[in-house]
Protein backbone atom coordinates (compact mmCIF):
# COMPACT_ATOMS: atom_id res chain seq x y z
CA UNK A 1 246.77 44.02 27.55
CA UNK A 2 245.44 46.36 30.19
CA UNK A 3 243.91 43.81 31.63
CA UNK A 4 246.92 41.34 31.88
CA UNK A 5 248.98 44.48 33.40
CA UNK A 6 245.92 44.33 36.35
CA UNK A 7 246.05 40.72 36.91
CA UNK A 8 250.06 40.79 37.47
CA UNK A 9 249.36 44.23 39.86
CA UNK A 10 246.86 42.20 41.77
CA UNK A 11 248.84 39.22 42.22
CA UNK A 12 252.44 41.31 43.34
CA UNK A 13 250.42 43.02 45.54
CA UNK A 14 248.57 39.56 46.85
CA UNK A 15 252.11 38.21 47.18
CA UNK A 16 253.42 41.72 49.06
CA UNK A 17 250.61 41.44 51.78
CA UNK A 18 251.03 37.48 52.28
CA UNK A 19 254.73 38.02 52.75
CA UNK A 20 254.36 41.02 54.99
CA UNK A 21 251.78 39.14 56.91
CA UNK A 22 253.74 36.01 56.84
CA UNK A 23 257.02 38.18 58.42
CA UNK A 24 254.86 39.69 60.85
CA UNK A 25 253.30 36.10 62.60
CA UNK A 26 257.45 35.17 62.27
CA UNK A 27 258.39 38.07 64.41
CA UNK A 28 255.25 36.95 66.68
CA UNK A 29 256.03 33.63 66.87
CA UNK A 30 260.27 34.87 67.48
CA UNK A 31 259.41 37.04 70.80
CA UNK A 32 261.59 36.35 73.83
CA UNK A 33 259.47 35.95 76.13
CA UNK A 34 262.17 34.79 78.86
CA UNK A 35 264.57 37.59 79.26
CA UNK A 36 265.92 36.91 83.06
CA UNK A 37 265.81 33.41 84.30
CA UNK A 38 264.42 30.20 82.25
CA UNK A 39 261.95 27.93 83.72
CA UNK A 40 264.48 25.36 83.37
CA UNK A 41 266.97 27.60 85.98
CA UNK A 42 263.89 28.18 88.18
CA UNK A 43 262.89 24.40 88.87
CA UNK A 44 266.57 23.89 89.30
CA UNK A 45 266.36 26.32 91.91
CA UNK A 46 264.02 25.22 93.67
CA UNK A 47 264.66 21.28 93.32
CA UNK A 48 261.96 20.52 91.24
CA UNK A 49 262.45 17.26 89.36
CA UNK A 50 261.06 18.05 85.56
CA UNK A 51 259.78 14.22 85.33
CA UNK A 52 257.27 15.23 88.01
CA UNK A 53 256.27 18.37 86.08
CA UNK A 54 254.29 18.64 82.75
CA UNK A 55 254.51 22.11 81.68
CA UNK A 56 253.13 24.41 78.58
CA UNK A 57 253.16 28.00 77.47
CA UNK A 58 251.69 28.61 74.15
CA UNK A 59 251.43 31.98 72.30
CA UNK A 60 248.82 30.83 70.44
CA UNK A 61 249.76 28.52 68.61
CA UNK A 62 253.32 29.41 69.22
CA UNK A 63 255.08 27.07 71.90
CA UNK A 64 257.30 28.65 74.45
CA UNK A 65 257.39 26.61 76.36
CA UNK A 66 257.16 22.08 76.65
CA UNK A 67 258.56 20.33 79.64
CA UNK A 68 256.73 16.72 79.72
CA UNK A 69 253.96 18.65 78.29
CA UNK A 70 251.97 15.60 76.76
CA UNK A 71 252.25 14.05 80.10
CA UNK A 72 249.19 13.10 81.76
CA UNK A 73 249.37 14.16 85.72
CA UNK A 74 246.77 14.28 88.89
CA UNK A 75 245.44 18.11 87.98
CA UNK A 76 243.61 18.49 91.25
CA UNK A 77 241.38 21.39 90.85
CA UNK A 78 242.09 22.75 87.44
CA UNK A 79 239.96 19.95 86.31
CA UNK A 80 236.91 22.68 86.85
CA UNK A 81 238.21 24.47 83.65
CA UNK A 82 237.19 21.73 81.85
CA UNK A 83 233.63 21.77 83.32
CA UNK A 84 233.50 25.75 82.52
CA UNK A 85 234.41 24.49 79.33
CA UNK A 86 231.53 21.89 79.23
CA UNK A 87 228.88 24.44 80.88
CA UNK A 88 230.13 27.43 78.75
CA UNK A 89 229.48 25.24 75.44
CA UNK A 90 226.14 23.63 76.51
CA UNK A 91 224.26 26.60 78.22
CA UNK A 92 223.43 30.26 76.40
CA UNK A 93 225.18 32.85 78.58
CA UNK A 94 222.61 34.16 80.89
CA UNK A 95 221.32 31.14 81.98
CA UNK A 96 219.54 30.37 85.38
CA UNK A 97 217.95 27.94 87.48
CA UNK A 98 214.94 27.77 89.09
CA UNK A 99 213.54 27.06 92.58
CA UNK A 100 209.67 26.99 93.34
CA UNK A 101 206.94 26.43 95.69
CA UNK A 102 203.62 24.74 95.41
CA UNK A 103 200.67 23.94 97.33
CA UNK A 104 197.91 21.72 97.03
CA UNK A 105 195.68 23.41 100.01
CA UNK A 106 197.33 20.63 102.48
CA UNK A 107 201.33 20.55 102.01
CA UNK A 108 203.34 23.10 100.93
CA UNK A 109 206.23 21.67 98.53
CA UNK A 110 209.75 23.33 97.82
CA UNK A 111 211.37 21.80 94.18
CA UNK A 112 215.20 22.34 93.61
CA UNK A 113 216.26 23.02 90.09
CA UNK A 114 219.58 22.57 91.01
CA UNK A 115 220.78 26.32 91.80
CA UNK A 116 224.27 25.99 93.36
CA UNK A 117 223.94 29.70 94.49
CA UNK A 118 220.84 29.28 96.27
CA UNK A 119 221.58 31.03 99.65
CA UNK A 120 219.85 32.29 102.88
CA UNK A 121 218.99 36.13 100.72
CA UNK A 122 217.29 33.68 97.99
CA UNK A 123 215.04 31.54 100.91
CA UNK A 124 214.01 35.43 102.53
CA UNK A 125 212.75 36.14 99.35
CA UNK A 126 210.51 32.73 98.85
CA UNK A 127 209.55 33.33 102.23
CA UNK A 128 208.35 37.16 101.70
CA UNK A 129 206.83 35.99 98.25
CA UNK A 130 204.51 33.37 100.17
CA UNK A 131 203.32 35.78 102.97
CA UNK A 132 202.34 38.30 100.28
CA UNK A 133 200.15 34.89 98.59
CA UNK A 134 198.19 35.58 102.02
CA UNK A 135 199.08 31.66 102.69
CA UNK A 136 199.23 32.25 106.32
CA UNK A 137 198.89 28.47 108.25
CA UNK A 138 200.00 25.06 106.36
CA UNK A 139 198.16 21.89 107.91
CA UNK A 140 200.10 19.16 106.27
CA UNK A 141 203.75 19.25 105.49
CA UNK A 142 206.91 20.40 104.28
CA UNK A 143 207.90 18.76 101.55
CA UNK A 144 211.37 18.42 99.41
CA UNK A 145 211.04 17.72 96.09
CA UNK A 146 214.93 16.89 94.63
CA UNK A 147 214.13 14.42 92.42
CA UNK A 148 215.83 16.17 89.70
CA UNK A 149 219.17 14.57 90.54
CA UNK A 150 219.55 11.34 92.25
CA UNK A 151 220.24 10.92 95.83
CA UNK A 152 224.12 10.12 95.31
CA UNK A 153 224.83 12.91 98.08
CA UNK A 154 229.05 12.44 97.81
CA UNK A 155 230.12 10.61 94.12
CA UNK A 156 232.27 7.82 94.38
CA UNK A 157 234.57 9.76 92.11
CA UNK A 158 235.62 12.16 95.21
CA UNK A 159 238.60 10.88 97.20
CA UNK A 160 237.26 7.91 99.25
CA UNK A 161 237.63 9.77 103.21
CA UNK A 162 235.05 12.26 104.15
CA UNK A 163 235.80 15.43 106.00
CA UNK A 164 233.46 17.33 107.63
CA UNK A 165 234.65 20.69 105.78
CA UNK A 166 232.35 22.55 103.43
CA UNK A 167 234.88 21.87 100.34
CA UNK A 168 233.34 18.11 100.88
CA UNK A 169 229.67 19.21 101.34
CA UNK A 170 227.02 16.71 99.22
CA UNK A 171 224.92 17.21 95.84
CA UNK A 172 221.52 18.07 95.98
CA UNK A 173 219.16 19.33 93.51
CA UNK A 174 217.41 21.14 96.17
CA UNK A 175 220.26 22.80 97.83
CA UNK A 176 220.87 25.67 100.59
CA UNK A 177 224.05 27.69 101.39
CA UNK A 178 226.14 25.55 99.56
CA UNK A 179 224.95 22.43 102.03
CA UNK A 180 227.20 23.81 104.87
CA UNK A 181 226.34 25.97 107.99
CA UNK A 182 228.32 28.32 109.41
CA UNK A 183 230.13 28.57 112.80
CA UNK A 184 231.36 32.15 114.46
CA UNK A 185 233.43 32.08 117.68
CA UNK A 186 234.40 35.29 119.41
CA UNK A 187 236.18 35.93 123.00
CA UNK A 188 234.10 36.36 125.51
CA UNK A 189 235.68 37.65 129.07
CA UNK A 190 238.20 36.23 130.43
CA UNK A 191 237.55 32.77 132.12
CA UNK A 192 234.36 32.45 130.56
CA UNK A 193 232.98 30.58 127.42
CA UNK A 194 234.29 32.20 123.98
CA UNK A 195 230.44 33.75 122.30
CA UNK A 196 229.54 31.12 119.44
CA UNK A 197 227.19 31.49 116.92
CA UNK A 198 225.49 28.80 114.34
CA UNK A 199 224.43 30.97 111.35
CA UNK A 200 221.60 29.96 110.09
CA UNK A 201 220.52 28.99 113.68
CA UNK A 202 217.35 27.03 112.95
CA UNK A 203 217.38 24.15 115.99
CA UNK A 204 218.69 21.96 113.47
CA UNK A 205 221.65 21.35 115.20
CA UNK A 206 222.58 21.60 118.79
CA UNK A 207 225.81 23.70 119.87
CA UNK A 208 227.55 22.22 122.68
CA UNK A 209 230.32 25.65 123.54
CA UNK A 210 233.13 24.09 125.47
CA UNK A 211 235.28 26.69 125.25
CA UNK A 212 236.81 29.50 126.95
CA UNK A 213 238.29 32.61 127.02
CA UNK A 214 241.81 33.29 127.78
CA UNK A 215 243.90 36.84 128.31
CA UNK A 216 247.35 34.91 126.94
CA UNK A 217 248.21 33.04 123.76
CA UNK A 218 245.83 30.15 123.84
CA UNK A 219 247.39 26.40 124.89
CA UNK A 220 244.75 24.66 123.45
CA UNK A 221 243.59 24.88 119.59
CA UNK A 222 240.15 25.84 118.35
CA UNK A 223 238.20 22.69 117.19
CA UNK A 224 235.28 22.11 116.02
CA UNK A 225 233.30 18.80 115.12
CA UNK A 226 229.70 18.46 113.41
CA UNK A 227 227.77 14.86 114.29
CA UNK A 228 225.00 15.01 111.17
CA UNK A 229 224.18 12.01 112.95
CA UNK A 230 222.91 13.12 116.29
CA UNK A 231 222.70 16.69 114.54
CA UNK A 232 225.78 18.55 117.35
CA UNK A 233 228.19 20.57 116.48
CA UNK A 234 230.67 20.56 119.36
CA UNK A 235 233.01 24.19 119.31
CA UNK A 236 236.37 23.17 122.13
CA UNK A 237 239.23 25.01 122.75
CA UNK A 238 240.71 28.48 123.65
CA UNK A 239 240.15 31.76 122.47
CA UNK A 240 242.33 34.78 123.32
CA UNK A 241 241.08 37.92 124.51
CA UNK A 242 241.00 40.24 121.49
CA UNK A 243 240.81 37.59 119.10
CA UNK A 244 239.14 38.22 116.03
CA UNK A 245 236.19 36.57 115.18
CA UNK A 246 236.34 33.67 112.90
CA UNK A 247 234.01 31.51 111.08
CA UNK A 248 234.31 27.90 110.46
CA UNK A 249 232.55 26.30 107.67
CA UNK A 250 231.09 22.40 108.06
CA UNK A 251 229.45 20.13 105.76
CA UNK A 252 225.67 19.31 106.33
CA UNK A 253 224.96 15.87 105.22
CA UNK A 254 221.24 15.75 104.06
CA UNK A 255 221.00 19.09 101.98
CA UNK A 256 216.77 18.09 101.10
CA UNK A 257 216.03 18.13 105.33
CA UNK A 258 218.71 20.91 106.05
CA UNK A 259 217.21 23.48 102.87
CA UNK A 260 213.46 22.46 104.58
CA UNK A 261 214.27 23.14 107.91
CA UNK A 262 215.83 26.92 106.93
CA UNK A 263 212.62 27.46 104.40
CA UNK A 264 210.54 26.13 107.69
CA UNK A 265 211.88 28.63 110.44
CA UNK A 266 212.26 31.61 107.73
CA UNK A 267 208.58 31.02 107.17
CA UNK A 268 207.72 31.18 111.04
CA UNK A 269 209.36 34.87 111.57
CA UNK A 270 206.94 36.01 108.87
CA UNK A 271 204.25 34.40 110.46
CA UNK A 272 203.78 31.36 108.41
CA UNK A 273 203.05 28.30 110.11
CA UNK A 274 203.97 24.63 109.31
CA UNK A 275 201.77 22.16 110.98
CA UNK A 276 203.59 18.94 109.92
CA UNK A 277 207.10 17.52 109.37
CA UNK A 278 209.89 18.43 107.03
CA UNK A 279 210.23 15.49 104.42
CA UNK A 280 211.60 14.41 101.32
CA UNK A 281 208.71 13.61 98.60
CA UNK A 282 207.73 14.25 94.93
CA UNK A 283 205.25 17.35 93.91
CA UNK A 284 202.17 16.15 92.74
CA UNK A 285 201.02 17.68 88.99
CA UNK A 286 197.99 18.92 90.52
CA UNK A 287 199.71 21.16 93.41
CA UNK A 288 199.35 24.87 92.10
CA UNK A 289 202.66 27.14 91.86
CA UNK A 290 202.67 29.91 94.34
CA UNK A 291 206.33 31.25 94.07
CA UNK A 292 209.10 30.73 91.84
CA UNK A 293 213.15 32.31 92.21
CA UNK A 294 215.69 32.11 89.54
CA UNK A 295 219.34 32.11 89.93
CA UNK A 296 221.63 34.42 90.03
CA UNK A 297 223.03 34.46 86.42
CA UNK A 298 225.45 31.58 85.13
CA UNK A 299 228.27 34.03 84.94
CA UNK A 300 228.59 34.76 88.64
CA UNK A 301 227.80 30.58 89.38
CA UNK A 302 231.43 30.06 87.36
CA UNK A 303 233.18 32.41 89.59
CA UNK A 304 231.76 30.49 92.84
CA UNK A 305 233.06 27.90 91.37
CA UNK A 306 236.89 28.97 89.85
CA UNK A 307 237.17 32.33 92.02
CA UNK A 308 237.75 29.75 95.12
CA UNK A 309 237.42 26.38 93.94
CA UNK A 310 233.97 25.34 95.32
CA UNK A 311 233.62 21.79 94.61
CA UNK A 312 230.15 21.86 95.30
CA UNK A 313 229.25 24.20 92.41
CA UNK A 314 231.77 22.04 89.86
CA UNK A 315 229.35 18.89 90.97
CA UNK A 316 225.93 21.30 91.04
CA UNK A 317 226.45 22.31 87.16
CA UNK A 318 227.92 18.88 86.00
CA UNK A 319 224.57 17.13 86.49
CA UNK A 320 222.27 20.20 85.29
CA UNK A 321 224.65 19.36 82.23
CA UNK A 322 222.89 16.46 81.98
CA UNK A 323 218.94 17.49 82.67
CA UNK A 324 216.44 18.51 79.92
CA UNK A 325 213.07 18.58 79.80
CA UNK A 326 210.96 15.74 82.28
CA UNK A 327 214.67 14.21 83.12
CA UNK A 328 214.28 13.59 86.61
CA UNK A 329 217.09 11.01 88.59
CA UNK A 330 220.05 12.57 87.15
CA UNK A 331 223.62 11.40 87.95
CA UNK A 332 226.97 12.87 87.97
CA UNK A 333 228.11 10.25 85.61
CA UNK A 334 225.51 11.50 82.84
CA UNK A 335 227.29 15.03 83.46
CA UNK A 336 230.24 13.77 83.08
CA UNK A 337 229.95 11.90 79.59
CA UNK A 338 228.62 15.14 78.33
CA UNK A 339 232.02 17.24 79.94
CA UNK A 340 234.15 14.12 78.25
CA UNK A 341 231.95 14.75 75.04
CA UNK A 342 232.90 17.97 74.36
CA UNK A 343 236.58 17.28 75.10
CA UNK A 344 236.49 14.42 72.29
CA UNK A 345 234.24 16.96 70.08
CA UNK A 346 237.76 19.83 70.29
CA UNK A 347 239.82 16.24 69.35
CA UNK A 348 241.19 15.20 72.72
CA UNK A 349 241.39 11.81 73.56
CA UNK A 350 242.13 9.23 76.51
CA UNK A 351 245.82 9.65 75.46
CA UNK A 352 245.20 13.45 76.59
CA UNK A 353 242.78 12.76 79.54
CA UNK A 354 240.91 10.77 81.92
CA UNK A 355 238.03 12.50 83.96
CA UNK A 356 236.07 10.81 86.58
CA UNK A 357 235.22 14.14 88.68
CA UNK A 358 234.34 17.39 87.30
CA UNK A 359 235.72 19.58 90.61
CA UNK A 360 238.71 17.69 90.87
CA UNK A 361 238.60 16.61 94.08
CA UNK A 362 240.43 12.83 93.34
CA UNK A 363 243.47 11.17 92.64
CA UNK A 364 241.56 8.95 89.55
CA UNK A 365 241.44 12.58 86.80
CA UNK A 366 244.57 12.53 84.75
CA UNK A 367 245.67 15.40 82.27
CA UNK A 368 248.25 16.44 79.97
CA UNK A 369 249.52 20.14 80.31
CA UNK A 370 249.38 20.11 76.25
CA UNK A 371 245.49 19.22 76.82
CA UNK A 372 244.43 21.46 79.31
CA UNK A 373 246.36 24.27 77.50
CA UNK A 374 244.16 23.17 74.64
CA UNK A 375 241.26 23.96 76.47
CA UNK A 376 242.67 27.58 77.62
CA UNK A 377 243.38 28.58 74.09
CA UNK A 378 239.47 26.75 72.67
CA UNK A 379 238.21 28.98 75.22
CA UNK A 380 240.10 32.17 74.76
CA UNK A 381 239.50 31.83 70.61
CA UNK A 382 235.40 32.33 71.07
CA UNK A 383 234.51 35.69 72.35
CA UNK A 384 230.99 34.86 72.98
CA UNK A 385 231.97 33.50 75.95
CA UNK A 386 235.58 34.00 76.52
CA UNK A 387 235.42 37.33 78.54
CA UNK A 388 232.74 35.22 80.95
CA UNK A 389 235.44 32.80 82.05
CA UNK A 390 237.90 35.00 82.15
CA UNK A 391 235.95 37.12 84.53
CA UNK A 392 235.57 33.94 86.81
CA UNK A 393 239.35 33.39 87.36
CA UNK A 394 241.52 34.53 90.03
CA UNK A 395 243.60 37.30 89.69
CA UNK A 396 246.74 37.27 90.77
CA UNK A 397 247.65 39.25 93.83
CA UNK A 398 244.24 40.58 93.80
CA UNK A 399 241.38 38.29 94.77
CA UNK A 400 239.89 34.27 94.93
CA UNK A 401 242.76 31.76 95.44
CA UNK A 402 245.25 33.92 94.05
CA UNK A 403 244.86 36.66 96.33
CA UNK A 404 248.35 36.22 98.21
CA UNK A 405 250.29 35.10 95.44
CA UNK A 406 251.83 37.33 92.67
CA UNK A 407 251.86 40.08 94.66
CA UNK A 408 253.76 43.35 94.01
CA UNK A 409 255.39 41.61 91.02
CA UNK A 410 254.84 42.39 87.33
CA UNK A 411 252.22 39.71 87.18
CA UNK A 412 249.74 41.47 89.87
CA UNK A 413 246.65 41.82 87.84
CA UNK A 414 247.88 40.17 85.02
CA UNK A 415 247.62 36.70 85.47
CA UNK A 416 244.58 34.69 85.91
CA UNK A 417 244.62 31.63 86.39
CA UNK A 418 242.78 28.52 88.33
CA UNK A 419 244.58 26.96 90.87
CA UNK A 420 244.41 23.16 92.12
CA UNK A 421 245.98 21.26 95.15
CA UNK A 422 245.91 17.99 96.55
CA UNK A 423 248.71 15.97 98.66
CA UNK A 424 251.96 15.86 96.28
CA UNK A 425 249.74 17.79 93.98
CA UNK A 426 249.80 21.36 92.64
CA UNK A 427 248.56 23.16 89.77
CA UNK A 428 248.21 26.34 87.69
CA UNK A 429 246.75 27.30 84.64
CA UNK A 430 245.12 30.41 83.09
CA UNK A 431 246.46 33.31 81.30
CA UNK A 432 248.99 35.83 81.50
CA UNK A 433 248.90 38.88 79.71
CA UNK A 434 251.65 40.98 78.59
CA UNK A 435 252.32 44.55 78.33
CA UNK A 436 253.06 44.05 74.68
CA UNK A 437 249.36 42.64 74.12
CA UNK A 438 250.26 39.69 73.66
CA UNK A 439 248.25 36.70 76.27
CA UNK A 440 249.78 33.74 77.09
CA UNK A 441 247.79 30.49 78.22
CA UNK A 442 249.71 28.28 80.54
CA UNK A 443 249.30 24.91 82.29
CA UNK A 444 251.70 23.94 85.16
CA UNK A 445 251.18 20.37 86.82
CA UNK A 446 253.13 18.81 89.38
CA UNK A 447 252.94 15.85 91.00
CA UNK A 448 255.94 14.77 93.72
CA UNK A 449 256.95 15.43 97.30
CA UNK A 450 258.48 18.97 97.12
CA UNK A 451 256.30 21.24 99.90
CA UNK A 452 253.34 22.45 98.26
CA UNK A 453 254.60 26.46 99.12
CA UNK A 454 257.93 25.40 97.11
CA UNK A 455 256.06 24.54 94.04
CA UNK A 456 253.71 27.43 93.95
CA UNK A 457 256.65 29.39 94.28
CA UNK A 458 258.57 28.42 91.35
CA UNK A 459 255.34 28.08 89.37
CA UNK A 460 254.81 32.42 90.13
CA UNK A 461 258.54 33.18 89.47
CA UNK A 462 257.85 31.05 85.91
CA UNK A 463 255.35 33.45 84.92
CA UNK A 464 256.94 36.76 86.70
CA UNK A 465 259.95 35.61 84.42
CA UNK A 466 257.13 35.68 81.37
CA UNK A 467 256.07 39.10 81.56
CA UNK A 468 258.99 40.88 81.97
C-alpha cells in the first residue's frame, strides 16, 4: 500500500514539473519581442517590397518572425557562414596549417599548406629561421611548391569580371599577404609628386607616381591601376596638402612567383643569397626540411574571414576542406561538395539551397532565410564550437563590417552578425542578444533595386525594434 501511495507521489509530482516546465517554454515562446514598430511598418517605411525580401527571426525554435522566409535569394556574402559551418564541423578547434622549407644542397624549396593568414611577420620568421640553419648562399633556385591545390587561381564560380581589388585576389596553396600588395600615398609639397609607397617593395613591380600635390581640394581623383602583366602599378591623380595617408589594396595575379619573390628579397637583408630564379616546381622526397611555420590558430583565420568578409580566406579553407593526407591537386569544387555535405547531413536540401561559391562572391548561390537561420541556430546549439564563431562576427557598432552601423542604439554590442552585398543585393544574419537573456538568430535577404544604404537601414531598425 505504501508503495502504491509512492508511485501516485512520484507521478503528481512528474506531472507538476512537466506542466510547470511546459508553462514556462509557453511564456518563452509568448514574449513580445516587437514592442515599438513591426518589421512589417519598417519595410513600409522605407519602400521595401516584401516579395524581394526573405526574412526570419527564430527564438529557438520559436518563430517571430517569417516574411518569404523559405524563399531562396542571392545571399552575397553570408554564404561564408555556411563555410564556418563546414570548417567548424570538419576541423578540431585549434587547428593550423603549415608552411616549410627544404633544401637539397642546390635549390632551396618553399611548400604552401594552404595558410590564408600567411603574412609578411610569418616570411621574417622563415627567413630568421634559415639564417640561424647557417645556410648562407643558395646556387640553384627558388622554388614554389603549391601543388597542394590546383592552379585554378580565380574559380569560375566568382562573378565572371575581374577587378583588380584585393576582395578578387586568386587561390594559392602557397600564398602571401592575402595575394595583394599594398599601396600608400601621402602629400608631398605643394606642386610636387604626392610620396608613394609599395609595401612589400621587392622590385616586383614597378611604380610609375604621376601624381601631385595640391594646397586646395583636389580636381582630379586618386587612381590607381596594377598591370600583373608588365608587373606596373601606375598611382595618378591629386593629393591635397594635409591629406591623410591612405592605402590602396590590389590583387597580385600569380600568388606562387609573388610569395617567392618576398621569401627571395627577405632572405637577401639577412644575408642569404639566391643564385637562380624564382619558379614554380614540386619538392623532391629527398630534399631535407630546414624550417617549418604553422598558422596562426583556426579561430583567428574565421574572423579574417567573417570580421570583414575576405573572400580569399572563404576560398583558402574551402579547398583545405577537401585535402588529407598525400592529396595533392585539390579543387574548390571538392571543397565545396564537402560544405554542401554537411548542409544535406543537418537535412537541408536543393529546395533550401544552391552553393557554387563558398565566399559568396556570385550571383549563381541561392538561399532561403529559413535555411541559413538553420545554420545560425545548428551552430549556436554546440558549444564546442559555438563561442569560436561567434567570436569571428562583427559586432555591431563596434568593429569588422559592422563597425558604423548600429551605433549608439540598443543593439551596439549586441548584435553580431555577417554581412553580405552585391548589386541589388544585401544581407544580414547573426545574432542578437537581449537584455532578458534571451538570443535571437536572424537572416535578412534582399534582393531588388532599393539603394543598398536604404536596405541596411531598415534591416538595423528591424533588430533595434527587437531588443527593445
Amino acid at each position: 500500500m505504501k508503495s502504491e501511495k509512492n508511485i501516485i507521489a512520484q507521478m503528481v509530482l512528474a506531472v507538476f514539473i512537466m506542466f510547470n516546465f511546459s508553462l514556462a517554454e509557453a511564456k518563452k515562446a509568448k514574449v513580445k519581442v516587437f514592442t515599438t514598430d513591426s518589421p512589417a511598418t519598417i519595410l513600409k517605411k522605407y519602400g521595401l517590397e516584401a516579395t524581394d525580401v526573405s526574412m526570419e527571426i527564430k527564438n529557438d525554435d520559436d518563430e517571430v518572425l517569417n516574411v518569404n522566409a523559405k524563399e531562396k535569394k542571392i545571399p552575397a556574402s553570408v554564404s561564408k557562414i555556411l563555410t564556418s559551418y563546414a570548417v567548424l564541423k570538419r576541423f578540431p578547434l585549434g587547428s593550423k596549417f603549415y608552411t616549410r622549407v627544404y633544401f637539397d644542397k642546390k635549390n632551396l624549396y618553399l611548400k604552401g599548406g594552404g595558410d590564408p593568414s600567411f603574412v609578411s611577420e610569418n616570411m621574417w620568421f622563415l627567413a630568421n629561421e634559415l639564417t640561424r640553419s647557417g645556410i648562407k648562399n643558395i646556387p640553384g633556385d627558388l622554388v614554389i611548391d603549391d601543388t597542394l591545390f590546383d592552379k585554378v587561381r580565380f574559380d569560375e564560380s566568382r562573378e565572371d569580371k575581374r577587378v583588380d581589388r584585393a576582395y578578387d585576389s586568386p587561390v594559392g596553396a602557397m600564398s602571401f599577404n592575402w595575394n595583394a600588395v599594398n599601396i600608400f600615398t601621402r602629400p608631398g609639397e605643394v606642386g610636387q609628386k604626392a610620396r608613394v609607397f609599395i609595401d612589400p617593395d621587392t622590385g616586383y613591380f614597378e611604380l610609375r607616381n604621376e601624381t601631385k600635390t595640391v594646397s586646395g581640394a583636389p580636381k582630379k581623383d586618386l587612381a590607381v591601376s596594377v598591370s600583373n602583366a608588365d608587373k606596373v602599378i601606375t598611382v595618378s591623380g591629386e593629393v591635397a596638402q594635409g591629406a591623410p595617408e591612405k592605402a590602396i589594396f590590389k590583387s597580385v595575379n600569380e600568388p606562387d612567383i609573388w610569395a617567392g619573390v618576398n621569401l627571395k628579397s627577405f632572405l637577401r637583408q639577412r644575408g642569404v643569397e639566391i643564385r637562380g630564379v624564382t619558379k614554380s616546381g614540386k619538392t623532391p622526397v629527398a630534399a631535407e626540411l630546414i624550417a617549418t611555420l604553422e598558422s596562426k590558430n583556426l579561430s583567428y583565420i574565421l574572423a579574417d574571414m567573417n570580421k570583414f568578409s575576405n573572400n580569399f580566406v572563404a576560398e583558402m579553407l574551402t579547398k583545405n576542406l577537401a585535402a588529407g593526407e598525400d592529396k595533392t591537386n585539390i579543387s574548390l569544387k571538392q571543397g565545396m561538395d564537402v560544405i554542401r555535405g554537411e548542409l544535406n547531413a543537418l537535412g537541408l536540401n536543393a529546395n533550401d539551397f544552391e552553393v557554387i561559391n563558398p565566399s559568396g562572391f556570385t550571383r549563381k548561390n541561392k538561399l532561403s532565410a529559413h535555411a541559413l537561420n538553420r545554420v545560425l541556430l545548428a551552430i549556436k546549439n554546440d558549444f564546442s564550437t559555438f563561442p569560436t564563431f561567434l567570436e569571428s562576427l562583427p559586432i555591431a557598432g563596434v568593429d569588422g563590417t559592422l563597425k558604423k552601423r548600429m551605433k549608439n542604439s540598443p543593439a551596439q554590442g549586441w548584435v553580431r552578425a555577417k554581412t553580405g552585398y552585391l548589386d541589388n543585393v544585401v544581407a544580414l544574419a547573426g545574432y542578437a542578444g537581449r537584455r532578458d537573456g534571451q538570443v535571437l538568430t536572424f537572416s535578412f535577404l534582399y534582393n531588388g533595386p532599393r539603394d543598398e544604404a536604404i536596405v541596411r537601414e531598415a534591416f538595423d531598425q528591424i533588430l533595434i525594434s527587437s531588443l527593445k
